[in-house]
C-alpha atoms as a PDB file:
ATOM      1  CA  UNK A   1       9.487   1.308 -44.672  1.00  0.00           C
ATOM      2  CA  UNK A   2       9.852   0.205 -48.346  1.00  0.00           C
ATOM      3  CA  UNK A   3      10.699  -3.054 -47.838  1.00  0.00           C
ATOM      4  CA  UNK A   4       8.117  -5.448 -47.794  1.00  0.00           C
ATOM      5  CA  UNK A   5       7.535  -7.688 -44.736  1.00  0.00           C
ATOM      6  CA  UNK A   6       9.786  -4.984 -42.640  1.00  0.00           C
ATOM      7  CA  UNK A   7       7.788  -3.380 -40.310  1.00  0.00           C
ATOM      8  CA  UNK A   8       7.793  -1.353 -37.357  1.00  0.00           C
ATOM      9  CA  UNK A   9       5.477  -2.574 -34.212  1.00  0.00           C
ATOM     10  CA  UNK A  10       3.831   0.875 -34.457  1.00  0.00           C
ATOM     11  CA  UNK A  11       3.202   0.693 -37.895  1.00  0.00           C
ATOM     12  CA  UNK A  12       1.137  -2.905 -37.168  1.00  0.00           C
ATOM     13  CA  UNK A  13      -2.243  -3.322 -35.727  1.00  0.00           C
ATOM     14  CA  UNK A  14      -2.659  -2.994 -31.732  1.00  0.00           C
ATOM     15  CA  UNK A  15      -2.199  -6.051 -29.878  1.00  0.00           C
ATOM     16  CA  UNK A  16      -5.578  -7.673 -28.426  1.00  0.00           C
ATOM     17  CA  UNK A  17      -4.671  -9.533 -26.077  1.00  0.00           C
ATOM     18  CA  UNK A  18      -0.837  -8.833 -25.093  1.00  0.00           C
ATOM     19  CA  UNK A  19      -0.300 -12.432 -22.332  1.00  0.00           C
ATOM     20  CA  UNK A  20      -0.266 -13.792 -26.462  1.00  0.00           C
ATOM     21  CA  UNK A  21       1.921 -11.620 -28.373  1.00  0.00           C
ATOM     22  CA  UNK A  22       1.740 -10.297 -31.822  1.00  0.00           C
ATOM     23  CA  UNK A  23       2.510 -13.705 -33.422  1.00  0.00           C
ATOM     24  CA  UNK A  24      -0.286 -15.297 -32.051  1.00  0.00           C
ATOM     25  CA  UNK A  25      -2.574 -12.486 -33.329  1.00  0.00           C
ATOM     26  CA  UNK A  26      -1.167 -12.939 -36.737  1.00  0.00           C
ATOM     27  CA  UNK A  27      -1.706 -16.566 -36.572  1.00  0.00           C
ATOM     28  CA  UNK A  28      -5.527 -16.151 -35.599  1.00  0.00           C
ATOM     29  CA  UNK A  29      -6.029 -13.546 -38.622  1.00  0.00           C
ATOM     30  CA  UNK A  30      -4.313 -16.567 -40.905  1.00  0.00           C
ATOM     31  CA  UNK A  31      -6.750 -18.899 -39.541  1.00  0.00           C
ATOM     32  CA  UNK A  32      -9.627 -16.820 -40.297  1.00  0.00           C
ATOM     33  CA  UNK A  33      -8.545 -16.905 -44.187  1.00  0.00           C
ATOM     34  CA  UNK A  34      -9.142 -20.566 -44.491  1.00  0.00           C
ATOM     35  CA  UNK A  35     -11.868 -21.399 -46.627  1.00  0.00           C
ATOM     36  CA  UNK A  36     -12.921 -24.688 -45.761  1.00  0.00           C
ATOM     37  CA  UNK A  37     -14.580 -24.769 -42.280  1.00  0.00           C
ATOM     38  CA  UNK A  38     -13.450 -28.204 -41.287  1.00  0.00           C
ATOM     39  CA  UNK A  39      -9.747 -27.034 -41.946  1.00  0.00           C
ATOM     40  CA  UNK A  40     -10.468 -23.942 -39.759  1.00  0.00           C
ATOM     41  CA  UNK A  41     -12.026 -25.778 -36.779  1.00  0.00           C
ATOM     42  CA  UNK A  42      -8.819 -28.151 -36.730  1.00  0.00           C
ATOM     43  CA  UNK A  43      -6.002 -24.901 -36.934  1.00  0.00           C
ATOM     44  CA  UNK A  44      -8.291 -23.141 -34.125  1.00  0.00           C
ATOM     45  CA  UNK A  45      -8.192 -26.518 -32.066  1.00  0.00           C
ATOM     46  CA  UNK A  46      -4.401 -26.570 -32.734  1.00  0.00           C
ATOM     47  CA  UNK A  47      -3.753 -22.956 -31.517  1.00  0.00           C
ATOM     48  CA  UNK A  48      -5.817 -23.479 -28.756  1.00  0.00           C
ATOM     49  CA  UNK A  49      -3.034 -25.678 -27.432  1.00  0.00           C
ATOM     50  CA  UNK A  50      -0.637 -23.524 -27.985  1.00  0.00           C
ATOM     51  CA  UNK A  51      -2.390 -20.528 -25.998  1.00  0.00           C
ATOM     52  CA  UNK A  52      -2.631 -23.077 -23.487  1.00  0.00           C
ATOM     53  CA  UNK A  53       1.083 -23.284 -23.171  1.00  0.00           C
ATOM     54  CA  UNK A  54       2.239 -19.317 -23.739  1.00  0.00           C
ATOM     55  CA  UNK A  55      -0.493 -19.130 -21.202  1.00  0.00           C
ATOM     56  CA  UNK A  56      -0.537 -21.668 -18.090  1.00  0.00           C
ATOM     57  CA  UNK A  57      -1.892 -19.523 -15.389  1.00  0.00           C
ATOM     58  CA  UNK A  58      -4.875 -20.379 -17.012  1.00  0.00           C
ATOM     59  CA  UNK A  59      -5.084 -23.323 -15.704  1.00  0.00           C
ATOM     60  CA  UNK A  60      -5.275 -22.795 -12.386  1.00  0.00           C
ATOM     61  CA  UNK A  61      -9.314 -22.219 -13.339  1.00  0.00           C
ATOM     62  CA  UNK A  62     -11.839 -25.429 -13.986  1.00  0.00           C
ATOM     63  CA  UNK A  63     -12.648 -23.473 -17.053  1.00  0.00           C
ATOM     64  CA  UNK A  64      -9.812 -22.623 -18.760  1.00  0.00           C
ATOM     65  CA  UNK A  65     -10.707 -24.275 -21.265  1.00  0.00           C
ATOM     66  CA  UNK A  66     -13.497 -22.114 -21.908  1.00  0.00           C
ATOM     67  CA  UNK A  67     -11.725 -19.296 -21.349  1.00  0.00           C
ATOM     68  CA  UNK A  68      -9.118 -20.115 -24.234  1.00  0.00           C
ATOM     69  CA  UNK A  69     -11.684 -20.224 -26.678  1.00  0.00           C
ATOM     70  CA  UNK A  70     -13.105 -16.976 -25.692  1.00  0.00           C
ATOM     71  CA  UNK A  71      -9.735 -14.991 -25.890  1.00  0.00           C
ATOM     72  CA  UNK A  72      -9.424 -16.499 -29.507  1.00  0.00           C
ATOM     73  CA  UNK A  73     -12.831 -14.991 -30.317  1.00  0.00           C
ATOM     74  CA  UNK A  74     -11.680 -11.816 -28.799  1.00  0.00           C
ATOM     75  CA  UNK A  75      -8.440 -11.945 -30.030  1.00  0.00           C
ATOM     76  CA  UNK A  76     -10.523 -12.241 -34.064  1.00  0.00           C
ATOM     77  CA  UNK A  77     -12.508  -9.483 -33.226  1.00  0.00           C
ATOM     78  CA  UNK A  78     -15.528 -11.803 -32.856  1.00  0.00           C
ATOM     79  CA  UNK A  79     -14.935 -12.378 -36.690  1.00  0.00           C
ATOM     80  CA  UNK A  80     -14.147 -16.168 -36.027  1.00  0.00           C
ATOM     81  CA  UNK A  81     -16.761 -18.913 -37.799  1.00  0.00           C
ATOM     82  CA  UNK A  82     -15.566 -22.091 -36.349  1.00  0.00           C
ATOM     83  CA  UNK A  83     -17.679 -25.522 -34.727  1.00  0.00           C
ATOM     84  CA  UNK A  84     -16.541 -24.390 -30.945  1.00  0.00           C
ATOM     85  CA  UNK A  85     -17.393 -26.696 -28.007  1.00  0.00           C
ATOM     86  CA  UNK A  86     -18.579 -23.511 -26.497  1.00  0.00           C
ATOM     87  CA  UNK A  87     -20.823 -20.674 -27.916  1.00  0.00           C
ATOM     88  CA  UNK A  88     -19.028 -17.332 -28.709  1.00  0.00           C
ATOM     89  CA  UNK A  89     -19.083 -14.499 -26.203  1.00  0.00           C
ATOM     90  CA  UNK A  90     -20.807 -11.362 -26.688  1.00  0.00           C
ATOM     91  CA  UNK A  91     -19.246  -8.675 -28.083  1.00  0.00           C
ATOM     92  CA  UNK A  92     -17.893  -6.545 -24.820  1.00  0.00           C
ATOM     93  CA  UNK A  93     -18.830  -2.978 -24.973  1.00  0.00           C
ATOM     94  CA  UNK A  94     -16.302  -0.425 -25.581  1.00  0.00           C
ATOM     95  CA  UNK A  95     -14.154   0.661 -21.759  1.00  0.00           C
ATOM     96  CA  UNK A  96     -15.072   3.999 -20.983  1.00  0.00           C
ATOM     97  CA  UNK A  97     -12.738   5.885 -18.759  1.00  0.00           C
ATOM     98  CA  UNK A  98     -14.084   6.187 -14.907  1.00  0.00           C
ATOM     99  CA  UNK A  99     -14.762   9.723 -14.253  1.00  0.00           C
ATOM    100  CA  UNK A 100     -11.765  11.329 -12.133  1.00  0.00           C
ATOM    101  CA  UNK A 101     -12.800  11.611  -8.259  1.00  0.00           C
ATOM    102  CA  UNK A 102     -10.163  14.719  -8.397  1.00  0.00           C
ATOM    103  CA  UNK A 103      -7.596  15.299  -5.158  1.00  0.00           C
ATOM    104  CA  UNK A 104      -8.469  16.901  -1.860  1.00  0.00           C
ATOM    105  CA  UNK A 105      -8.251  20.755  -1.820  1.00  0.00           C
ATOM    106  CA  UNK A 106      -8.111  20.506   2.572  1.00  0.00           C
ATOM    107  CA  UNK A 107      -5.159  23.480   3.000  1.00  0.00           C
ATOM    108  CA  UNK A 108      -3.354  22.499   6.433  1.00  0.00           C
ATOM    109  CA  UNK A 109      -0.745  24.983   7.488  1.00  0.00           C
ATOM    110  CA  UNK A 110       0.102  22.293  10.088  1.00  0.00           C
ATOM    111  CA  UNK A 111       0.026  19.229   8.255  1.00  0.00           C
ATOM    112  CA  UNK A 112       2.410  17.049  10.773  1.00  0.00           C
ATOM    113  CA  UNK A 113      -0.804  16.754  13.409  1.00  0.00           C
ATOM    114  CA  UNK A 114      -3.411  15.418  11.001  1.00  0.00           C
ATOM    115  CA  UNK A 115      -6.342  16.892   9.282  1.00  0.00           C
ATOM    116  CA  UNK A 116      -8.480  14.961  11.539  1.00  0.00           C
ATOM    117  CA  UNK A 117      -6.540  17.199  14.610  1.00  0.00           C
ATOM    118  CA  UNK A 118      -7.669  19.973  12.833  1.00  0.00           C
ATOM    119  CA  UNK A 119     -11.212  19.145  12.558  1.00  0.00           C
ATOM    120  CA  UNK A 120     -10.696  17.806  16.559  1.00  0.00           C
ATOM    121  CA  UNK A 121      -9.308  21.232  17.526  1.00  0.00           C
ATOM    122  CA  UNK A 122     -12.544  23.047  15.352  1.00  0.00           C
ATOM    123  CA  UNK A 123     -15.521  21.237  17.555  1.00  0.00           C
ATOM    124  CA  UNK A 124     -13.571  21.813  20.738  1.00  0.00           C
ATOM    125  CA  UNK A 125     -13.336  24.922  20.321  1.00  0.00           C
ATOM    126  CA  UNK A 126     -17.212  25.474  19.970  1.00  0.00           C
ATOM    127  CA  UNK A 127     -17.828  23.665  23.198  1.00  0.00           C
ATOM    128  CA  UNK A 128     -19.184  26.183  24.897  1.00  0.00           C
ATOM    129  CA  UNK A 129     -18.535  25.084  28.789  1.00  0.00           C
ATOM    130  CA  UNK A 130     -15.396  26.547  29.775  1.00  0.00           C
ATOM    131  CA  UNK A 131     -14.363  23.224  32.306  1.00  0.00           C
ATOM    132  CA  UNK A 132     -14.947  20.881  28.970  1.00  0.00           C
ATOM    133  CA  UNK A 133     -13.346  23.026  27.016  1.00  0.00           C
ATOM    134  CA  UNK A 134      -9.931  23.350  28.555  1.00  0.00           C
ATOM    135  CA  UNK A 135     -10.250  19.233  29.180  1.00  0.00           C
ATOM    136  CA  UNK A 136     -10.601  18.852  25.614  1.00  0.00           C
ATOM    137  CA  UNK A 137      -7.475  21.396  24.893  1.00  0.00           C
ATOM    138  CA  UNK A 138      -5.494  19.243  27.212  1.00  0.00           C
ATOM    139  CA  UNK A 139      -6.344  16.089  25.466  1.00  0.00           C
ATOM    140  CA  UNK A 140      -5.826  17.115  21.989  1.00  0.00           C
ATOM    141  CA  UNK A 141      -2.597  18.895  22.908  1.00  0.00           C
ATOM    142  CA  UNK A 142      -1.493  15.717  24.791  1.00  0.00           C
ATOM    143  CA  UNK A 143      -1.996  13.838  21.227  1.00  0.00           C
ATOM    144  CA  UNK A 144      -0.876  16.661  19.044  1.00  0.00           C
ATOM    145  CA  UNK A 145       2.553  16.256  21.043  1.00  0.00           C
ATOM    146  CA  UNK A 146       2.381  12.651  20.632  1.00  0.00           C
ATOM    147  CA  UNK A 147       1.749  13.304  16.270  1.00  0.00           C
ATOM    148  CA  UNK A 148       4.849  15.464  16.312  1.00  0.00           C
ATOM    149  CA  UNK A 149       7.106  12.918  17.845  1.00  0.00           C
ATOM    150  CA  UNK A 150       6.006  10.501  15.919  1.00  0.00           C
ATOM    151  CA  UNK A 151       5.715  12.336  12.343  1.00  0.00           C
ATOM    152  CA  UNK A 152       9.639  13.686  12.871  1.00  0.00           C
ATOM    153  CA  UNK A 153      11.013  11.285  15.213  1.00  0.00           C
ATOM    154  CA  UNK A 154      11.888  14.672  17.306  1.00  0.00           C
ATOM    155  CA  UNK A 155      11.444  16.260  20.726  1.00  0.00           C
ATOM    156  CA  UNK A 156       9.283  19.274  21.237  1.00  0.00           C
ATOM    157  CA  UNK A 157       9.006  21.488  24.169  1.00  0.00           C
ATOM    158  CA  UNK A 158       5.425  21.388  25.758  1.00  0.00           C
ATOM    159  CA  UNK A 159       5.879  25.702  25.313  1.00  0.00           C
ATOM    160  CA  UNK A 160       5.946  24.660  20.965  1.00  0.00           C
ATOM    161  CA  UNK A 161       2.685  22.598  21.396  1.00  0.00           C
ATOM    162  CA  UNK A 162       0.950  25.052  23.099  1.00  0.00           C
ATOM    163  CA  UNK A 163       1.819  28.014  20.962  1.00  0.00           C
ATOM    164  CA  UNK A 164       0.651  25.675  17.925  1.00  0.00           C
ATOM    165  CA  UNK A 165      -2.729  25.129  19.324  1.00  0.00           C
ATOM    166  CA  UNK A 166      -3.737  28.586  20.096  1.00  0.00           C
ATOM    167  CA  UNK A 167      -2.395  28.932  16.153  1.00  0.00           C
ATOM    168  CA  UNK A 168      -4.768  26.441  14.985  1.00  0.00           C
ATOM    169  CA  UNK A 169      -7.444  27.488  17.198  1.00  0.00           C
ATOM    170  CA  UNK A 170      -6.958  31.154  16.229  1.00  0.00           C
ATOM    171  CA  UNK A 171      -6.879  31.772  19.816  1.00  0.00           C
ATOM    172  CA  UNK A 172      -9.969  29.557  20.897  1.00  0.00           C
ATOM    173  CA  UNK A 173      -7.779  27.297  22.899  1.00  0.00           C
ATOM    174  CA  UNK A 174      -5.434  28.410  25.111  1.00  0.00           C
ATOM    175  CA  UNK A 175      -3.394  26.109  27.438  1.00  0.00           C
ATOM    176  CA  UNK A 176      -1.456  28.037  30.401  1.00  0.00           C
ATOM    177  CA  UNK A 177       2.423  28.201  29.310  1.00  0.00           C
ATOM    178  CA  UNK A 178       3.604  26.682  32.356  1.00  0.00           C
ATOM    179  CA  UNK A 179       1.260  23.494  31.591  1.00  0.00           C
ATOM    180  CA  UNK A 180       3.140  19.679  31.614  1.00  0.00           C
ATOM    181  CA  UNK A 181       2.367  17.410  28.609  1.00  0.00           C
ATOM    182  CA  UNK A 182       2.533  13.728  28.672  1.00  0.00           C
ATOM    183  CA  UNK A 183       6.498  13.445  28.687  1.00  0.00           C
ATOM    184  CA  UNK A 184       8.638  11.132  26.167  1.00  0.00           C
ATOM    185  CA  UNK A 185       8.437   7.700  28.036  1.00  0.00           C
ATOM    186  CA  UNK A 186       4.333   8.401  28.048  1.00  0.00           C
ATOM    187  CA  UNK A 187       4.673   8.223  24.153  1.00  0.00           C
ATOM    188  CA  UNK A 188       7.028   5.433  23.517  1.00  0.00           C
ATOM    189  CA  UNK A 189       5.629   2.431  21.867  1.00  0.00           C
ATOM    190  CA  UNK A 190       4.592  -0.304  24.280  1.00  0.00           C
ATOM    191  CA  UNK A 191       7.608  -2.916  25.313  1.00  0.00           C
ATOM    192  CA  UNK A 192      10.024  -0.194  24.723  1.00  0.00           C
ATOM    193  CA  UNK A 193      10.071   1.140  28.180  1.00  0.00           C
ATOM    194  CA  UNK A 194      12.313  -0.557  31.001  1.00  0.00           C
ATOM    195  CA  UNK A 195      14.730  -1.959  28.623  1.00  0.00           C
ATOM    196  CA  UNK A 196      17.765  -0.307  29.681  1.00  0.00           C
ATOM    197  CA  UNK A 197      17.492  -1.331  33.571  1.00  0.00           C
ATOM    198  CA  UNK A 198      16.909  -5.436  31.889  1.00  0.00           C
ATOM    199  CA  UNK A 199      19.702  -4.763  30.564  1.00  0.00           C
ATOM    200  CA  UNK A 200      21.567  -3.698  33.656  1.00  0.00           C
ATOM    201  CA  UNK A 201      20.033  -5.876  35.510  1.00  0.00           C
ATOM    202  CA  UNK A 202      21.519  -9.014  32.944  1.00  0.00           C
ATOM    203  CA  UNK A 203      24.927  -7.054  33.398  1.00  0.00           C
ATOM    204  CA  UNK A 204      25.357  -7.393  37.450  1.00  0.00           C
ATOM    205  CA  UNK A 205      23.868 -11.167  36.928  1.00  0.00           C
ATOM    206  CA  UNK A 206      26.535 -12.010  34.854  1.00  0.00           C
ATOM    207  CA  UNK A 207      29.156 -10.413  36.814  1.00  0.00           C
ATOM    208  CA  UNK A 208      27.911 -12.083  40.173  1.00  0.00           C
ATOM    209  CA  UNK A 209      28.282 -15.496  38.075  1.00  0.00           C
ATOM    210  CA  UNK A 210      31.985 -14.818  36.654  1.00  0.00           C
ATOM    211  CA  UNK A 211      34.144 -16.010  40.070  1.00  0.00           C
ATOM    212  CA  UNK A 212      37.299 -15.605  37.822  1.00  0.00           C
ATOM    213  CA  UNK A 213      36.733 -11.735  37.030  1.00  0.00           C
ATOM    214  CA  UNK A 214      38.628  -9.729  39.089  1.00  0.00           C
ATOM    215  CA  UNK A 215      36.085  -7.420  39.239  1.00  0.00           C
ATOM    216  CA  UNK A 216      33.810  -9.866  41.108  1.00  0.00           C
ATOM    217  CA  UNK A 217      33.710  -8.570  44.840  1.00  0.00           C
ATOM    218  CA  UNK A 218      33.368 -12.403  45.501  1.00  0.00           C
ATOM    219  CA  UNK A 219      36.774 -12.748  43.825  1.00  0.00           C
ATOM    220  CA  UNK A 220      37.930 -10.301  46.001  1.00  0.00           C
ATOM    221  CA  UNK A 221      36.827 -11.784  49.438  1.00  0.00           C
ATOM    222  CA  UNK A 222      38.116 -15.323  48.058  1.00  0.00           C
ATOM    223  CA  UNK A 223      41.339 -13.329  47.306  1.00  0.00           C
ATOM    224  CA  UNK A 224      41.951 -12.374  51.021  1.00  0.00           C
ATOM    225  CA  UNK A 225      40.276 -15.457  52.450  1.00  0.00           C
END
């Protein structure tokens, strides 16, 4: 822009220390332009209680004190030549950007049982006793069943679970068709099972209690008493 004084943010400097704001910056780099030294310790005294305030989180520390004064000498670029109650701070090394770690390549066609499945389903499959081996099937389709429910909230016929593990076993591990899987109450959460017949149960109490309701067979046999 043309004008003086009239400047966009991008067209200024890069903020330091941002918890400060570009004001405060400006007012450090007007405190570095005074000459006399005695003047200069007093104005960086003075902002220091102002960071203080814009800052009060700070606090919370034993030395935040200390800590003020080192975000001014940051905040100047290390440039600052004042009599500070605490020496300046080293000069901090330039951030270098950590070196990526890069994502996971692991391809699962069946993602809804877990990689880990996958790699559970592998070393079963190279158990070479034929007893521990179909023990091992039984287990992991037992949990590969329990996975599925609880990945899509969804029932799946024992026939689907099956099918899937001779998929992922490319034919290693092979469960007979007419084999029973744990069934739906074996995979509910615990406490959720035998609700419904509390329930009931709290129902009949109830009724059993109400002598008014007609429904009462107590009302009843008072009725024809």
């Amino acid at each position: 822009m043309d004008k003086q004084g009239l400047l966009y943010n991008t067209e200024r400097g890069q903020i330091i220390i941002s918890e400060y704001g570009r004001n405060m910056q400006e007012m450090i780099r007007h405190l570095m332009e005074i000459e006399d030294r005695q003047k200069r310790t007093e104005a960086a005294n003075f902002i220091i209680s102002i960071m203080a305030q814009m800052n009060p989180q700070v606090k919370q520390s034993d030395d935040y004190i200390h800590k003020l004064w080192d975000h001014l000498y940051i905040i100047s670029d290390y440039q600052l030549d004042v009599d500070s109650p605490f020496p300046a701070p080293e000069p901090m090394s330039e951030a270098t950007r950590p070196q990526h770690v890069g994502y996971q390549n692991n391809k699962i066609e069946y993602g809804h049982y877990g990689h880990y499945m996958a790699k559970m389903i592998e070393l079963a499959a190279q158990v070479e006793d034929e007893e521990m081996r179909h023990a091992l099937s039984l287990s992991i389709a037992n949990q590969m069943k329990r996975n599925y429910v609880e990945w899509g909230g969804n029932v799946v016929s024992d026939q689907q679970i099956i099918a899937d593990l001779k998929a992922i076993s490319k034919g290693r591990l092979v469960l007979d068709e007419e084999t029973k899987l744990n069934g739906a109450e074996a995979i509910q959460k615990p406490g959720q099972q035998g609700q419904g017949k509390k329930k009931k149960k709290k129902k009949q109490s109830n009724l059993k209690a109400d002598m008014n309701n007609p429904n009462n067979p107590a009302y009843k046999k008072r009725k024809l008493q």
